[in-house]
Each structure stands twice: as C-alpha cells, then as structure tokens.
C-alpha atoms as a PDB file:
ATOM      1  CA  UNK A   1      50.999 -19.072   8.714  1.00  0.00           C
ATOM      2  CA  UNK A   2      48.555 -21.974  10.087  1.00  0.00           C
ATOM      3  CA  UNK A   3      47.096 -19.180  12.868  1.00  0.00           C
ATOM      4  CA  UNK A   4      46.362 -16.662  10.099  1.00  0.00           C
ATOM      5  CA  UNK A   5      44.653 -19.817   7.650  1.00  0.00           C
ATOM      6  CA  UNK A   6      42.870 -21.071  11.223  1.00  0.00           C
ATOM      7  CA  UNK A   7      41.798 -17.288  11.904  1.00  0.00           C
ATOM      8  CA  UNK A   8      40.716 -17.057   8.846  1.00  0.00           C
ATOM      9  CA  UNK A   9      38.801 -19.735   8.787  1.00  0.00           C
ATOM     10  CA  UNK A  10      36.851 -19.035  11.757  1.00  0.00           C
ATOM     11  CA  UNK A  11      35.580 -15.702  10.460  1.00  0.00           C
ATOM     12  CA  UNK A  12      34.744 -17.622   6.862  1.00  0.00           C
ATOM     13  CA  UNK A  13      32.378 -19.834   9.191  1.00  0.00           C
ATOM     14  CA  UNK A  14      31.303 -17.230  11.470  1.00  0.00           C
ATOM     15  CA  UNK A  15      30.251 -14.867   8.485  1.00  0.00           C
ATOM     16  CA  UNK A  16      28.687 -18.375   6.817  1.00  0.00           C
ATOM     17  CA  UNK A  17      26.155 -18.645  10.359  1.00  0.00           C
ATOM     18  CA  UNK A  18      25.054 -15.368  10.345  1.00  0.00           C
ATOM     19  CA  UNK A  19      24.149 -15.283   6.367  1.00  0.00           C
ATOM     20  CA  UNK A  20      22.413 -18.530   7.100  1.00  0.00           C
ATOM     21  CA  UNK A  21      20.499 -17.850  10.216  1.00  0.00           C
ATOM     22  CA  UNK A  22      19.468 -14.041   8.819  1.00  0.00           C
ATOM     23  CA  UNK A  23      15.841 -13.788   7.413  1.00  0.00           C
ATOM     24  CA  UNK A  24      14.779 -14.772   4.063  1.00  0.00           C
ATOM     25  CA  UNK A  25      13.737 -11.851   1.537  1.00  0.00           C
ATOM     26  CA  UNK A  26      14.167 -13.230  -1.647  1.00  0.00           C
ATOM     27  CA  UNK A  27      10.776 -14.582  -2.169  1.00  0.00           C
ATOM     28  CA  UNK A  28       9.307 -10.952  -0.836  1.00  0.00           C
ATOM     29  CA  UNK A  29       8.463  -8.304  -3.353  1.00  0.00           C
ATOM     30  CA  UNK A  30      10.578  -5.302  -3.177  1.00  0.00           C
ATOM     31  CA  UNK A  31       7.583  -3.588  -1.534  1.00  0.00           C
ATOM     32  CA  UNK A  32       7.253  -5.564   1.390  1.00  0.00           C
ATOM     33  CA  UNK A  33      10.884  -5.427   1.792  1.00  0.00           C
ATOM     34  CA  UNK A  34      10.755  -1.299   2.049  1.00  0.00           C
ATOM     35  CA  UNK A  35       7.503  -1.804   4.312  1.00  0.00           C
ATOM     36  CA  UNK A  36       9.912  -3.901   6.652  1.00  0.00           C
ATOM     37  CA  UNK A  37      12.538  -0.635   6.490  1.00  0.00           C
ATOM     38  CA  UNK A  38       9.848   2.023   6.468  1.00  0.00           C
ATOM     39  CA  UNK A  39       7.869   2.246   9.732  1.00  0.00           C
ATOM     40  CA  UNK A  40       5.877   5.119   9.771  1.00  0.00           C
ATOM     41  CA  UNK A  41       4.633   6.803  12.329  1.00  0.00           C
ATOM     42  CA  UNK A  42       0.433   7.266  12.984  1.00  0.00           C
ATOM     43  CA  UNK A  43      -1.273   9.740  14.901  1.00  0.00           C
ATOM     44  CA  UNK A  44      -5.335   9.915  16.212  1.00  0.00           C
ATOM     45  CA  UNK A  45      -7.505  12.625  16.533  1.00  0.00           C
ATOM     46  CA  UNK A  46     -11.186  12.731  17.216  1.00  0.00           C
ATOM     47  CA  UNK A  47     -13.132  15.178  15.916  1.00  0.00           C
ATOM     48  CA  UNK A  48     -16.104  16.902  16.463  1.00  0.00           C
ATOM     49  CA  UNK A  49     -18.881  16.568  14.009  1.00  0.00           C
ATOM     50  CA  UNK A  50     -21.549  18.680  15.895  1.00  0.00           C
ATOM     51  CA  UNK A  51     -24.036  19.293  12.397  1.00  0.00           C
ATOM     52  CA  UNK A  52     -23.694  15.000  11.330  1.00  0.00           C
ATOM     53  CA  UNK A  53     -27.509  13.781  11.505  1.00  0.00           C
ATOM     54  CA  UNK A  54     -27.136  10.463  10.075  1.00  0.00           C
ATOM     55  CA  UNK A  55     -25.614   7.383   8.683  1.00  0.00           C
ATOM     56  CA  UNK A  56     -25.550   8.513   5.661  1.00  0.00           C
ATOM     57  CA  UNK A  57     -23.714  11.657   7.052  1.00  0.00           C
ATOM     58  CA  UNK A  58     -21.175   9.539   8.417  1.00  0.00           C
ATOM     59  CA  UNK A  59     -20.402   7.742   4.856  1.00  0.00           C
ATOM     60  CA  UNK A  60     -20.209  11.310   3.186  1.00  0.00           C
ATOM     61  CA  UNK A  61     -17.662  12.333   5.890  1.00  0.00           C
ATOM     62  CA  UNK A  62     -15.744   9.332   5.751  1.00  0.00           C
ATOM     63  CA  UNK A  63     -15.737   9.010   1.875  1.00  0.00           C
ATOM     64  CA  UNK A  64     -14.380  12.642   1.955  1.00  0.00           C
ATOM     65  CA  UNK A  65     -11.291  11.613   4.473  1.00  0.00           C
ATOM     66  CA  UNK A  66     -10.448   8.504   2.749  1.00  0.00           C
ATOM     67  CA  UNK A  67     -10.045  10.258  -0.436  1.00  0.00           C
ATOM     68  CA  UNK A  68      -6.965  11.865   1.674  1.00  0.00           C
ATOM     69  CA  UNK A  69      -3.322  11.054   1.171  1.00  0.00           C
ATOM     70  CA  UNK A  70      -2.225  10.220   4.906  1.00  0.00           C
ATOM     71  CA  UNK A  71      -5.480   9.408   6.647  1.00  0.00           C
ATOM     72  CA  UNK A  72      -4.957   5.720   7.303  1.00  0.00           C
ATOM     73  CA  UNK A  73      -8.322   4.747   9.402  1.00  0.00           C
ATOM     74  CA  UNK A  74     -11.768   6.247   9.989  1.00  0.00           C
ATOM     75  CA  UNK A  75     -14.510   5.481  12.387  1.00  0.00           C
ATOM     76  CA  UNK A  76     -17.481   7.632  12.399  1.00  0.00           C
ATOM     77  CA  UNK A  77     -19.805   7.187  15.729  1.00  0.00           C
ATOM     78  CA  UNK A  78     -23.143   8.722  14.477  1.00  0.00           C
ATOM     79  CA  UNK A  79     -24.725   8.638  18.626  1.00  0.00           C
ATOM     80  CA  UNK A  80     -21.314  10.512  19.684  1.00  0.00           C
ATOM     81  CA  UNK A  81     -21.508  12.896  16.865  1.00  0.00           C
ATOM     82  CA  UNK A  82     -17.522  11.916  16.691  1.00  0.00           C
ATOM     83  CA  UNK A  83     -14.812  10.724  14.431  1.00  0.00           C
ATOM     84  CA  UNK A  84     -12.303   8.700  15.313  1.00  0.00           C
ATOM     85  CA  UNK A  85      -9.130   9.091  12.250  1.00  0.00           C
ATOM     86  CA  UNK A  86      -5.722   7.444  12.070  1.00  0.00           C
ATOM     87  CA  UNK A  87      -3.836   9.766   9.710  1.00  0.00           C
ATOM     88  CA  UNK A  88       0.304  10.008   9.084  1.00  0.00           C
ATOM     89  CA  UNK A  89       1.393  13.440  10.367  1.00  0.00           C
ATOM     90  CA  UNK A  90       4.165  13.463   7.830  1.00  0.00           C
ATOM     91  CA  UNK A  91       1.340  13.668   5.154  1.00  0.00           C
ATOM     92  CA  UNK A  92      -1.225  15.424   6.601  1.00  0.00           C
ATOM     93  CA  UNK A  93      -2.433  17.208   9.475  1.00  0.00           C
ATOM     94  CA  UNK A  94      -5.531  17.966  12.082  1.00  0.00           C
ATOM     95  CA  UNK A  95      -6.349  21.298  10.332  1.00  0.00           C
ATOM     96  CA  UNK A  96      -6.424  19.413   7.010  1.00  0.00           C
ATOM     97  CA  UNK A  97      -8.826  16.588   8.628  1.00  0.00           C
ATOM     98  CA  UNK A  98     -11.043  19.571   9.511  1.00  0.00           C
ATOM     99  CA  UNK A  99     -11.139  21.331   6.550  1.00  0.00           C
ATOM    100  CA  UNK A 100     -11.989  18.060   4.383  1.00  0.00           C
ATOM    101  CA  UNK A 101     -14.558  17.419   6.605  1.00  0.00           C
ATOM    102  CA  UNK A 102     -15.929  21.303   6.134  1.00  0.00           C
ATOM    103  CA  UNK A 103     -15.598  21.136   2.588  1.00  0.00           C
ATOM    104  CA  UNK A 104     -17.842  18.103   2.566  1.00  0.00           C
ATOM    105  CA  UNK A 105     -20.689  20.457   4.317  1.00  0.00           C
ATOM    106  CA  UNK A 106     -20.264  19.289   8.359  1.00  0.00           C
ATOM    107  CA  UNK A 107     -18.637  21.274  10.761  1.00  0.00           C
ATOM    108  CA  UNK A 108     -15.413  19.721  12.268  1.00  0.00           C
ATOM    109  CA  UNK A 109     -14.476  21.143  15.411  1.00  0.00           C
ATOM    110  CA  UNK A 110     -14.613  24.673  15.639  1.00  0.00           C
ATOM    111  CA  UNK A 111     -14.480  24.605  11.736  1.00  0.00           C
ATOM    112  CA  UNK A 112     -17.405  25.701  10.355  1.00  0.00           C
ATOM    113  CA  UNK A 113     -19.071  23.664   7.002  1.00  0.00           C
ATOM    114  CA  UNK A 114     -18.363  25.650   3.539  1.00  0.00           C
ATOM    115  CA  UNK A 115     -21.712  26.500   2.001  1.00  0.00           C
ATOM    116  CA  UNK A 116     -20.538  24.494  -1.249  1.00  0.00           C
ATOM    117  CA  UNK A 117     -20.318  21.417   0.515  1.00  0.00           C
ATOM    118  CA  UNK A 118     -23.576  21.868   2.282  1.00  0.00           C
ATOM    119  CA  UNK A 119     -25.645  22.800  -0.675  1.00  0.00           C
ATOM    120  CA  UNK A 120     -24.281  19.292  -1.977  1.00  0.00           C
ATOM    121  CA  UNK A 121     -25.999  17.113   0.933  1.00  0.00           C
ATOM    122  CA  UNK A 122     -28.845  15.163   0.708  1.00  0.00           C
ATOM    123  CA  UNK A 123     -31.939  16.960   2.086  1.00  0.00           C
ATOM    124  CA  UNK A 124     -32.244  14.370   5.175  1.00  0.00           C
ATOM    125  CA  UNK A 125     -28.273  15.675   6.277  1.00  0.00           C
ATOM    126  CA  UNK A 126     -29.140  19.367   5.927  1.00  0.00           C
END
C-alpha cells in the first residue's frame, strides 16, 4: 500500500512540473493562441508587369492585390517592371495574382490587361 501512495505521489509531482514549467496562455487572446496552432504556409511569385510605366502604376497594382484574400506581401520594383507577392496558396493562387493584376489594366505575365481596367488608368499609365 505505501509503494502504490509513493507511486502515486511521484506522478502527482511529476504532472505538477510539467503544468508549471509549460507556457503561459492565459493572458493571450484566443486569437493569438490559434495563431500559435495555425502556421500557415506562404508561397512567392514574381510577376511580370511588362505595360507598368510608373509609380503610380505600381500603387494601382498593389492596391488591386492587397484587396485579395491570401496575398500576404507586395513589393512592386517600378525599374524591374516586377512584382514581388507573398500570397497563401490555400487561398489563392498565381493565375488569380495575374488576373487581379489584368483586371486592374497591366499585363501580368503572359496575361494580357482587360480593356475595363485599362480604360480606368490615369492617362500618364496608359
């Protein structure tokens, strides 16, 4: 009977030092606790903006992607004609990047501008 209270015991304080010594979330919000679950995965793409003039240009295009559910990061490089864009491939996808970008009157890629989004540029980005 004194090994099973002793064994007992042991586990009681061994269960006791790992509660203790295991991190703190009761002062998070229940958001950053899911953020500490959740880690999601991020892809890159650059894309080819072949028709972007301007800095103006590049805020258009990267207005249009951050609208986007999924794109996480965008860096236009106006010399480069380029865009850099973090996106989650869960969400979203490369085509989807391109035809944003399209729709916004620039080609992206081998994706060619709409003429709606075009005819919606200021005259210096035509």
């Amino acid at each position: 009977m004194k090994r099973a209270i002793t064994r007992i015991s042991i586990v009681a304080a061994a269960c006791a030092s790992i509660i203790a010594c295991s991190p703190k979330q009761e002062n998070q919000t229940p958001n950053a606790q899911a953020q500490q679950r959740v880690t999601v995965q991020a892809a890159t793409t650059t894309i080819n903006l072949p028709t972007m003039k301007c800095k103006m240009c590049a805020g258009t295009i990267t207005d249009a992607l951050n609208k986007i559910d999924g794109v996480k990061d965008v860096k236009v490089d106006v010399d480069a004609k380029t865009a850099v864009v973090m996106y989650e491939p869960v969400k979203i996808d490369q085509r989807k990047i391109e035809t944003t970008i399209s729709d916004a009157g620039y080609d992206a890629n081998l994706t060619k501008r709409t003429d709606a989004g075009y005819s919606q540029l200021a005259e210096c980005c035509k």
